[in-house]
C-alpha atoms as a PDB file:
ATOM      1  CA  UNK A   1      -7.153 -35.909 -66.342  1.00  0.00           C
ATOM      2  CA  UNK A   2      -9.770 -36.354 -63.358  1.00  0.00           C
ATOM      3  CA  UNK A   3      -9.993 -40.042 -61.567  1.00  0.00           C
ATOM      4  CA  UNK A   4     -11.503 -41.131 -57.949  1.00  0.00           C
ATOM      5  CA  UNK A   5     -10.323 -43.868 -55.874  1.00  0.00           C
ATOM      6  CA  UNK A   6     -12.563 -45.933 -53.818  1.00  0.00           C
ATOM      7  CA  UNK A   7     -11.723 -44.049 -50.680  1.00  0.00           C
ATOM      8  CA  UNK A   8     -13.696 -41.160 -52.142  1.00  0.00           C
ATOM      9  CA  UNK A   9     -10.351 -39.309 -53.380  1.00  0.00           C
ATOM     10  CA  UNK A  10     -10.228 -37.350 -56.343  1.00  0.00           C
ATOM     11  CA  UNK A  11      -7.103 -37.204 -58.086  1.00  0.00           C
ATOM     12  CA  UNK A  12      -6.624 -34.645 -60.863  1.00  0.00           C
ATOM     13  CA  UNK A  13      -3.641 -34.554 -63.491  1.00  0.00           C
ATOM     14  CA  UNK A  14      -2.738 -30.868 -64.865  1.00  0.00           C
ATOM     15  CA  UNK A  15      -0.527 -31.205 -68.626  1.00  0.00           C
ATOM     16  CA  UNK A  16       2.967 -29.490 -67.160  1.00  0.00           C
ATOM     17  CA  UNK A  17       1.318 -28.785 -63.791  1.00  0.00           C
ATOM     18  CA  UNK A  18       2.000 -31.874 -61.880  1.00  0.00           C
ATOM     19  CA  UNK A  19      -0.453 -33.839 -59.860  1.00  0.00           C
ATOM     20  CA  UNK A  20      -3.449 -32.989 -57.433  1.00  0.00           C
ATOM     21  CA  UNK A  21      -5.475 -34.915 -54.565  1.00  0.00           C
ATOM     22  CA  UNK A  22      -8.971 -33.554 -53.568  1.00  0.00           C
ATOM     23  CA  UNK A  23     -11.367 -35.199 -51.962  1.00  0.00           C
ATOM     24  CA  UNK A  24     -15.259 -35.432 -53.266  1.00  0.00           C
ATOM     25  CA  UNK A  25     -16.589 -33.387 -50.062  1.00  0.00           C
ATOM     26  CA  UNK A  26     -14.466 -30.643 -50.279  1.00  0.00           C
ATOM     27  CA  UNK A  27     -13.470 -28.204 -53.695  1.00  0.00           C
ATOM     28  CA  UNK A  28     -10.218 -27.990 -52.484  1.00  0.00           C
ATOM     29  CA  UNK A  29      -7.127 -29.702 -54.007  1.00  0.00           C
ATOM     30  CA  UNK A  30      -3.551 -29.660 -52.636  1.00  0.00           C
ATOM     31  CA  UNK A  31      -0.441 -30.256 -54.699  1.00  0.00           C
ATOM     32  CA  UNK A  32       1.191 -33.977 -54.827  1.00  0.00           C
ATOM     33  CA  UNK A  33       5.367 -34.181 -54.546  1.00  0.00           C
ATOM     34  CA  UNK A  34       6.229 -37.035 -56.495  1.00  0.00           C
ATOM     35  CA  UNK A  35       9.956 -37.843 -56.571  1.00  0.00           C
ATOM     36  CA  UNK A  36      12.535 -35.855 -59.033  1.00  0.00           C
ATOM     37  CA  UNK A  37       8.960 -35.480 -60.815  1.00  0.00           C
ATOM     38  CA  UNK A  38       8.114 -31.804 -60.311  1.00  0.00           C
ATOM     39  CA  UNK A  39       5.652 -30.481 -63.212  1.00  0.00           C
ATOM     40  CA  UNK A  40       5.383 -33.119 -65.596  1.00  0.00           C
ATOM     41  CA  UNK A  41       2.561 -34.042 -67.585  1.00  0.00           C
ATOM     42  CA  UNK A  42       0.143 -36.303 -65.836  1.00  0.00           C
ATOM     43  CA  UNK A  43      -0.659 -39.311 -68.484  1.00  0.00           C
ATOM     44  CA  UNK A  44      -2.634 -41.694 -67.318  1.00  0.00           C
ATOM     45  CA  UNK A  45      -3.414 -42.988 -63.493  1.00  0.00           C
ATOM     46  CA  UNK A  46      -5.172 -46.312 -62.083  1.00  0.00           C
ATOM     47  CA  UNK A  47      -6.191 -47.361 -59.111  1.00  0.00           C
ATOM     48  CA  UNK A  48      -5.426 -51.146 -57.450  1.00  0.00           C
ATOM     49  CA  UNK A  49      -6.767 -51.816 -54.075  1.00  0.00           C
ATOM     50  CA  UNK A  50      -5.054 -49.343 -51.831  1.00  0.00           C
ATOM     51  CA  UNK A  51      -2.414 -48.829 -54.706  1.00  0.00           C
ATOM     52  CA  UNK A  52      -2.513 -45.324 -56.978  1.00  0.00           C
ATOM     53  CA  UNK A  53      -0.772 -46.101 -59.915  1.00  0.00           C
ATOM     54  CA  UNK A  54       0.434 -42.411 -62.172  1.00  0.00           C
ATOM     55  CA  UNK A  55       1.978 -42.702 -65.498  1.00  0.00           C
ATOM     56  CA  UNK A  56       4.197 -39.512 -66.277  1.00  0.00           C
ATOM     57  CA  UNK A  57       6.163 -37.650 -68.879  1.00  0.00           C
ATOM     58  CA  UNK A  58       9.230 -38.797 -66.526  1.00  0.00           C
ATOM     59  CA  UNK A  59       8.099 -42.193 -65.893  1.00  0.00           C
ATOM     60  CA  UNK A  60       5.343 -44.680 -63.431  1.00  0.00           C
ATOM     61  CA  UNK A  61       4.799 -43.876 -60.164  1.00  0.00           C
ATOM     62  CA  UNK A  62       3.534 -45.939 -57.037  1.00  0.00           C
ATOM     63  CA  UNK A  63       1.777 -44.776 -54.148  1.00  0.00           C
ATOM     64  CA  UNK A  64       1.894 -47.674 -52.282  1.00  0.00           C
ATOM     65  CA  UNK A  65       1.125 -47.583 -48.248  1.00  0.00           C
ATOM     66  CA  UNK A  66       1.454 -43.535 -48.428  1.00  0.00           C
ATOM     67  CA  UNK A  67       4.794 -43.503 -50.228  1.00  0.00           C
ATOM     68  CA  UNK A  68       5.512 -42.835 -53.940  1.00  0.00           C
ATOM     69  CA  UNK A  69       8.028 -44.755 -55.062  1.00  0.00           C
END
């Protein structure tokens, strides 16, 4: 699953393999820690203002104000 936010990053969701931030200007993507969440199955994100919103195989995730909660 591949998604952009409005601040031009790109967020990519790997099936086992966790989550990914990029940005549009650069191929590179670095790994994403999300908590007691390490590879699991990236279902579904949204975006909401500021807000990055991940659904998971362990559960919803909020990156809200650059913490996940």
């Amino acid at each position: 699953m591949l998604a952009a936010d409005r601040a031009g990053n790109l967020w990519l969701g790997v099936s086992g393999g966790g989550l990914y931030r990029g940005r549009v200007d650069d191929p590179r993507f670095e790994r994403v820690t999300l908590p007691d969440a390490a590879d699991v199955t990236v279902m579904g994100m949204g975006f909401d203002g500021e807000r990055v919103w991940v659904t998971t195989s362990r559960g919803l995730y909020v990156r809200d104000r650059g913490s996940w909660h």
